[in-house]
N, C-alpha and C. Protein backbone atom coordinates (compact mmCIF):
# COMPACT_ATOMS: atom_id res chain seq x y z
N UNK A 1 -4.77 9.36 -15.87
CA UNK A 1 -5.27 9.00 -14.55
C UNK A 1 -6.75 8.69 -14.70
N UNK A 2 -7.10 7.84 -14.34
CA UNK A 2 -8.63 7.15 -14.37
C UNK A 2 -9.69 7.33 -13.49
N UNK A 3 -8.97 8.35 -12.27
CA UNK A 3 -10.19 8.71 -11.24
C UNK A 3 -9.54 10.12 -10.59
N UNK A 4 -10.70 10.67 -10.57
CA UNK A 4 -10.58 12.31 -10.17
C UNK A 4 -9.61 12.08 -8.96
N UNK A 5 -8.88 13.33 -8.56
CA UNK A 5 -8.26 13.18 -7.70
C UNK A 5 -8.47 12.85 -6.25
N UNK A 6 -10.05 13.34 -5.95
CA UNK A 6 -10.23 13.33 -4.55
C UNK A 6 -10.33 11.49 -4.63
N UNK A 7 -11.48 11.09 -5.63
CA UNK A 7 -11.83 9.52 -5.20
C UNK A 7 -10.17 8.72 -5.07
N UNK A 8 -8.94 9.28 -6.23
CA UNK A 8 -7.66 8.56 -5.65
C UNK A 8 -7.69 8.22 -4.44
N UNK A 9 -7.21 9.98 -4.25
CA UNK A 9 -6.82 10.06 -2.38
C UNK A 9 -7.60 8.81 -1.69
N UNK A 10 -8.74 9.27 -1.64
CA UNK A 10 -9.69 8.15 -0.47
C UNK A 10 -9.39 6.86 -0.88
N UNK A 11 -9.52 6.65 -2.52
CA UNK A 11 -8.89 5.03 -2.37
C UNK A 11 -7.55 4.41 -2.07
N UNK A 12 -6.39 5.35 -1.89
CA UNK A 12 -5.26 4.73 -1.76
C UNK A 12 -5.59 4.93 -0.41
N UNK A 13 -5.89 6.24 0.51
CA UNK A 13 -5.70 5.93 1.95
C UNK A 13 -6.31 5.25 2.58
N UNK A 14 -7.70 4.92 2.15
CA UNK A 14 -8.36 3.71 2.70
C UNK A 14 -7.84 2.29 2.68
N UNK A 15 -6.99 2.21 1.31
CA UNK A 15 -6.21 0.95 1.05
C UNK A 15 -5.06 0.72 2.27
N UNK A 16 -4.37 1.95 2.42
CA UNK A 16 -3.00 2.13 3.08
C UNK A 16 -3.38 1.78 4.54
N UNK A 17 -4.37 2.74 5.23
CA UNK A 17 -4.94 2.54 6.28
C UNK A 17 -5.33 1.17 6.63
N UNK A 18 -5.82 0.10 5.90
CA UNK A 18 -6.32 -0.95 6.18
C UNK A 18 -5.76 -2.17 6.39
N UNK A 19 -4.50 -2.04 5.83
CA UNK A 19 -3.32 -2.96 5.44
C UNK A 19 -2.80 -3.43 6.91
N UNK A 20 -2.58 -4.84 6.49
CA UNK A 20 -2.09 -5.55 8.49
C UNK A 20 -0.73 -4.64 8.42
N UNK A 21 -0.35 -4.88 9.29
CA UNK A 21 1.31 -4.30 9.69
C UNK A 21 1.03 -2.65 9.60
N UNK A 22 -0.10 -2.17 9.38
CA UNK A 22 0.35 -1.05 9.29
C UNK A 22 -0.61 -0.23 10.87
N UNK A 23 -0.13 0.83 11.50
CA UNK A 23 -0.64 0.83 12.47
C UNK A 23 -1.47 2.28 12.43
N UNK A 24 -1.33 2.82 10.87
CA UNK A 24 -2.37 3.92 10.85
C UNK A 24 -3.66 3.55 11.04
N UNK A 25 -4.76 4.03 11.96
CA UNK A 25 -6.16 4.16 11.71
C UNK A 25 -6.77 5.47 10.85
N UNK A 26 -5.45 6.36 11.10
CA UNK A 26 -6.01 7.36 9.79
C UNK A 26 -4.92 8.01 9.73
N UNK A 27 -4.72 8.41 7.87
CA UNK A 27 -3.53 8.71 7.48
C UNK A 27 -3.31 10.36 8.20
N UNK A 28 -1.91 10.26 8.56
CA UNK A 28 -1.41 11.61 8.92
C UNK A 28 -1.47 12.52 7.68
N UNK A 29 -1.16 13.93 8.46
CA UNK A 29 -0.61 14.65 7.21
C UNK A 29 0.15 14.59 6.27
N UNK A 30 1.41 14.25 6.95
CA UNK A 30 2.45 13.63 6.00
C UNK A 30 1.92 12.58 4.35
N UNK A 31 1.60 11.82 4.98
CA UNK A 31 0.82 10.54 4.44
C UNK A 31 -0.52 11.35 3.05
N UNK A 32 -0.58 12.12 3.41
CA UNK A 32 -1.83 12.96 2.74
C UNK A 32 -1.14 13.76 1.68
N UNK A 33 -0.13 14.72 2.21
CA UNK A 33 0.57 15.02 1.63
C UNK A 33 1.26 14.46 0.06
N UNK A 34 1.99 12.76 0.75
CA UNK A 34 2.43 11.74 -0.05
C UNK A 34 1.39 11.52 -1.29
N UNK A 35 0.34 11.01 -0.58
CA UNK A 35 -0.50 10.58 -1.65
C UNK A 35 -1.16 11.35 -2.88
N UNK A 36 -1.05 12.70 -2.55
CA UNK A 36 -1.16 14.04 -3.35
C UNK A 36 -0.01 14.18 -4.47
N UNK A 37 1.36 13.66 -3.95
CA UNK A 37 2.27 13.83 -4.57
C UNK A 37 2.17 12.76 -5.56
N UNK A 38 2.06 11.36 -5.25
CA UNK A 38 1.91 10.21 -6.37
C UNK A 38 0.76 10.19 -6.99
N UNK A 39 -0.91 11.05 -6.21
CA UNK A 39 -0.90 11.24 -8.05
C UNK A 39 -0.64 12.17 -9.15
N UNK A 40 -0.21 13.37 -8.20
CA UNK A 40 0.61 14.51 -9.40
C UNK A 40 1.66 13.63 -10.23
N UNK A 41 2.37 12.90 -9.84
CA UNK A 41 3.16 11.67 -10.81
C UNK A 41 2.49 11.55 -11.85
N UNK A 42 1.51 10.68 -11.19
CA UNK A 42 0.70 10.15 -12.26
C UNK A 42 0.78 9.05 -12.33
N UNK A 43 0.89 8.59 -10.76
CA UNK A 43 1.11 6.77 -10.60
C UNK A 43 -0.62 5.95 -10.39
N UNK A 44 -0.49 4.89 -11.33
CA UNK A 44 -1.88 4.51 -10.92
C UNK A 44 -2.10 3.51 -9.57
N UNK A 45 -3.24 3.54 -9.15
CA UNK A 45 -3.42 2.51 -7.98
C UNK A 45 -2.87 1.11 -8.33
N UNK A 46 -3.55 0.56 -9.25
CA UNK A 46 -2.43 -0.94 -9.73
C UNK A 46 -1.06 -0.73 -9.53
N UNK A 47 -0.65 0.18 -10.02
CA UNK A 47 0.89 0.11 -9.85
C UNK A 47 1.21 0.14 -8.27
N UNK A 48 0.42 0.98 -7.17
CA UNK A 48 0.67 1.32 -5.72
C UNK A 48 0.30 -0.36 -4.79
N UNK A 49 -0.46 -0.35 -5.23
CA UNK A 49 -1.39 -1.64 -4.77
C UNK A 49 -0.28 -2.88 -5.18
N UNK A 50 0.10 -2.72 -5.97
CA UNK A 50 1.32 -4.01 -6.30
C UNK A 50 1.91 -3.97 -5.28
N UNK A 51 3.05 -2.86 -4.97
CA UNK A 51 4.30 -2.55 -4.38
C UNK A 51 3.48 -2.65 -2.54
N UNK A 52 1.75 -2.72 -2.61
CA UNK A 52 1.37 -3.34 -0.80
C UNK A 52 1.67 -4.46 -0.74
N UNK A 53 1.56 -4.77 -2.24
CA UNK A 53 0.61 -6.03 -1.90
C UNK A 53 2.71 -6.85 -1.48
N UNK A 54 3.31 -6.66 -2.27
CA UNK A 54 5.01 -6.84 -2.14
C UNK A 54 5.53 -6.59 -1.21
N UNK A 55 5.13 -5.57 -0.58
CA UNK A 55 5.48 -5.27 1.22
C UNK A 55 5.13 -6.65 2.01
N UNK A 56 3.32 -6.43 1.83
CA UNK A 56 2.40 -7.39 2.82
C UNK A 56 3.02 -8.80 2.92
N UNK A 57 3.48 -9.15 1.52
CA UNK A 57 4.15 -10.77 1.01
C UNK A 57 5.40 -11.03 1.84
N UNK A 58 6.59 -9.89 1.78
CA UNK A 58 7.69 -10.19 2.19
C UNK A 58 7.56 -9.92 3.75
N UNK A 59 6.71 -9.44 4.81
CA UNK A 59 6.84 -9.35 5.75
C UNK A 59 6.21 -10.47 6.24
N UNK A 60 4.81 -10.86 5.81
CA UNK A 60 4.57 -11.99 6.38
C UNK A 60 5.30 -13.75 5.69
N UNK A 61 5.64 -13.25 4.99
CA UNK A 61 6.59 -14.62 4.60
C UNK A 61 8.27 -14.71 5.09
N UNK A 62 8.50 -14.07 5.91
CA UNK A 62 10.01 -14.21 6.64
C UNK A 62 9.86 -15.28 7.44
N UNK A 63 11.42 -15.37 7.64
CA UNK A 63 11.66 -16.34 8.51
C UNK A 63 10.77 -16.25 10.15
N UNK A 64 9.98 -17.47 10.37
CA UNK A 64 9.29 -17.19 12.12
C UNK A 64 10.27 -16.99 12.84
N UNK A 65 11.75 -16.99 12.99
CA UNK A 65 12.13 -17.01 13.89
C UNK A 65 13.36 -15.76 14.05
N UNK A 66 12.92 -14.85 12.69
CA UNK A 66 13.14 -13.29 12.72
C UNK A 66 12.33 -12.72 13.90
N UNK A 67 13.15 -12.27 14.13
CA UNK A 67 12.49 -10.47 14.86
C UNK A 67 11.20 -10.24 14.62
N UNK A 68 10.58 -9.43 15.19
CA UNK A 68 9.43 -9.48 15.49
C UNK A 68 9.73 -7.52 14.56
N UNK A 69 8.60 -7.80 13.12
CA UNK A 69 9.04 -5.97 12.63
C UNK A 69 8.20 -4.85 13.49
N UNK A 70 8.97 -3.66 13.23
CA UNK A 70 7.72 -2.53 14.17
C UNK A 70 6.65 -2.54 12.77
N UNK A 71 5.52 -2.12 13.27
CA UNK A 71 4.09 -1.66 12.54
C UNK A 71 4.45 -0.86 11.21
N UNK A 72 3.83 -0.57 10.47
CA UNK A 72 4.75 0.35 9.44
C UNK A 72 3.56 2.00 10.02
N UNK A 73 4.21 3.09 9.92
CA UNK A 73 3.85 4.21 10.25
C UNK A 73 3.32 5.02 9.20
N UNK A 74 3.97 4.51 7.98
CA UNK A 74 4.12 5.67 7.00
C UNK A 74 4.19 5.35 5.77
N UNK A 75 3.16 6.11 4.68
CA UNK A 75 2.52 5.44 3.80
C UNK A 75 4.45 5.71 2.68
N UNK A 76 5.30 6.84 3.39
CA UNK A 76 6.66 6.72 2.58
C UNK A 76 7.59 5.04 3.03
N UNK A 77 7.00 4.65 4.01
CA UNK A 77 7.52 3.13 3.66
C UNK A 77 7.78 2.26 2.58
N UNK A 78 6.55 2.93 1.38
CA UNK A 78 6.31 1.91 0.33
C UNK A 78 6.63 2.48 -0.56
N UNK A 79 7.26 3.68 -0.62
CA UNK A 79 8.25 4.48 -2.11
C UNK A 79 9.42 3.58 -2.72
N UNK A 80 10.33 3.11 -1.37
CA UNK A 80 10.97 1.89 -2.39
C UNK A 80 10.29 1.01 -3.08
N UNK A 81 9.44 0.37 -2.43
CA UNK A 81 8.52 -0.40 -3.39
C UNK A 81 7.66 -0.24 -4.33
N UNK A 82 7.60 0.91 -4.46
CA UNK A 82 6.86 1.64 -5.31
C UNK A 82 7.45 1.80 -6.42
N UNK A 83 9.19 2.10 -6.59
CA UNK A 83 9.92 2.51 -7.52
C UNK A 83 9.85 1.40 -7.99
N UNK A 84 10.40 -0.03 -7.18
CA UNK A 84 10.74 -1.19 -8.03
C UNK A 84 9.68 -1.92 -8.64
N UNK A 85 8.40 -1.54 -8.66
CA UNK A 85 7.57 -1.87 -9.48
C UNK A 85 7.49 -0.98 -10.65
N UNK A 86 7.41 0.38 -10.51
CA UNK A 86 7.78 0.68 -11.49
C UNK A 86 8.75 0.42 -12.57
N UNK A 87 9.91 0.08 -12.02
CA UNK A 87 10.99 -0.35 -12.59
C UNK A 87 10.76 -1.87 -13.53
N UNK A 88 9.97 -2.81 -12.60
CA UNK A 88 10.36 -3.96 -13.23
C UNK A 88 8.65 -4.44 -12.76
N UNK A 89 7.77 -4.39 -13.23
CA UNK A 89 6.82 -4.46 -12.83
C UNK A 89 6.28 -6.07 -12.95
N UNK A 90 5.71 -6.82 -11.89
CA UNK A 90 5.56 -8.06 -11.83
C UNK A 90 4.65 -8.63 -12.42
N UNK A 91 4.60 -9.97 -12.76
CA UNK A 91 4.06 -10.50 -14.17
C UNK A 91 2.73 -10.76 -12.82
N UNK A 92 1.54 -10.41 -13.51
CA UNK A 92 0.12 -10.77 -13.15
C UNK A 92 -0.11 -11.71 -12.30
N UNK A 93 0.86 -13.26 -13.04
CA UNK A 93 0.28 -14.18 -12.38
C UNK A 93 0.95 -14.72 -11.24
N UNK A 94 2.34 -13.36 -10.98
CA UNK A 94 3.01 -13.69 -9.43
C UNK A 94 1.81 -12.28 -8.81
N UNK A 95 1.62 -11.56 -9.11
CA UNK A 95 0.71 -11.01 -8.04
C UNK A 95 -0.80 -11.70 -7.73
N UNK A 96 -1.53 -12.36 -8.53
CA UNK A 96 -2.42 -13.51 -8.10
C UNK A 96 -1.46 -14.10 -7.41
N UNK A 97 -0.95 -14.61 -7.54
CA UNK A 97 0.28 -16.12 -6.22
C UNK A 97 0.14 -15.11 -5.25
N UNK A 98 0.90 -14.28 -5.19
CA UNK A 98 0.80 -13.32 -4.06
C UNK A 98 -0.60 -13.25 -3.27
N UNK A 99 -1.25 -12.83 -3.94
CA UNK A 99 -2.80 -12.93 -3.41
C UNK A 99 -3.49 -13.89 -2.86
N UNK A 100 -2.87 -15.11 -2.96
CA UNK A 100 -3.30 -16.43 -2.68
C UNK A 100 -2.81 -16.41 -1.39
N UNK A 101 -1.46 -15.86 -1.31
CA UNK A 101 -0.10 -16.48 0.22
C UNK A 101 -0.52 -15.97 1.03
N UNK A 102 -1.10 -14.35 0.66
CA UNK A 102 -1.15 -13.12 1.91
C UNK A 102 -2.49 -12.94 2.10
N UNK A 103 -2.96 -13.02 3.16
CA UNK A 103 -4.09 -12.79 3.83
C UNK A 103 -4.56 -11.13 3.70
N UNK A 104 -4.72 -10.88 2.86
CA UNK A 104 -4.80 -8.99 2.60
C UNK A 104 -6.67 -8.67 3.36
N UNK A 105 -7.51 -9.15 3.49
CA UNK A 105 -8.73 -9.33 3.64
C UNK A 105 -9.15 -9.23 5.03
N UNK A 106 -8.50 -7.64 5.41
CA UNK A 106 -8.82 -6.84 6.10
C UNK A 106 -10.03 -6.07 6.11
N UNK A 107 -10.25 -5.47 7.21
CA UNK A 107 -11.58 -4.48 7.16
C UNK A 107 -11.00 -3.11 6.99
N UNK A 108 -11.43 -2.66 5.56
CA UNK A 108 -10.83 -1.48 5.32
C UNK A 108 -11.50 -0.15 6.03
N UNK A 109 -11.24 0.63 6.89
CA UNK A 109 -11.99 2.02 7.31
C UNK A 109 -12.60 2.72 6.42
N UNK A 110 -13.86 2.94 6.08
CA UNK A 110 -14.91 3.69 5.21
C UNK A 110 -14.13 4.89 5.52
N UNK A 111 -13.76 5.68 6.32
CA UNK A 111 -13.77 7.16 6.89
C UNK A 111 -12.26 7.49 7.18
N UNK A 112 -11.13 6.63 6.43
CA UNK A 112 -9.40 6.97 6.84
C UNK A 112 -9.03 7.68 5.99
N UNK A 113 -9.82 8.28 4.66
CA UNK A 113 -9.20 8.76 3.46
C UNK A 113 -10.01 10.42 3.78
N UNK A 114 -10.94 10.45 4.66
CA UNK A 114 -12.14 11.40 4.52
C UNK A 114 -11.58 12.67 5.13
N UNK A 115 -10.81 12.64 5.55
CA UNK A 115 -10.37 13.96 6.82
C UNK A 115 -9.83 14.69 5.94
């Protein structure tokens, strides 16, 4: 693991927190909890940050004339996605593409990881 545990925490929940679709302004307990648990794993942020960035892609690239999704609540939303990167982890230059499609360039909360 490449960063002490507390700076993790704050960087994944600041990440999680900031993300469109998602309607935390600051992570619950639960969510705190979670993120404690993935890095006792021993999952790195690249690997977490993929499986947003794979959420962020497939929700805003659906069909316009789908359903309208609820907000996401909960940073356990992204454990499936989390696994299947682990599993099969995506070649670099589809997560640049990705980065290009999805508007990720949000204002992240200085103070969502801090509580």
């Amino acid at each position: 693991m490449s960063l002490p545990r507390a700076a993790y925490l704050k960087r994944l929940l600041n990440l999680y927190c900031g993300l469109p679709h998602t309607a935390a302004r600051r992570p619950s307990r639960y969510d705190r909890q979670l993120a404690e648990q993935l890095f006792d794993r021993g999952l790195e942020l690249p690997t977490i940050e993929a499986a947003f960035l794979l959420a962020m892609a497939r929700r805003t690239r659906r069909d316009p004339k789908a359903p309208t999704l609820p907000a996401i609540r909960s940073l356990a939303y992204f454990l499936p996605l989390i696994e299947e990167v682990l599993q099969q982890r995506p070649d670099a230059g589809y997560l640049d593409y990705l980065r290009a499609q999805v508007d990720l360039s949000v204002q992240i909360p200085t103070d969502c990881g801090d509580r």
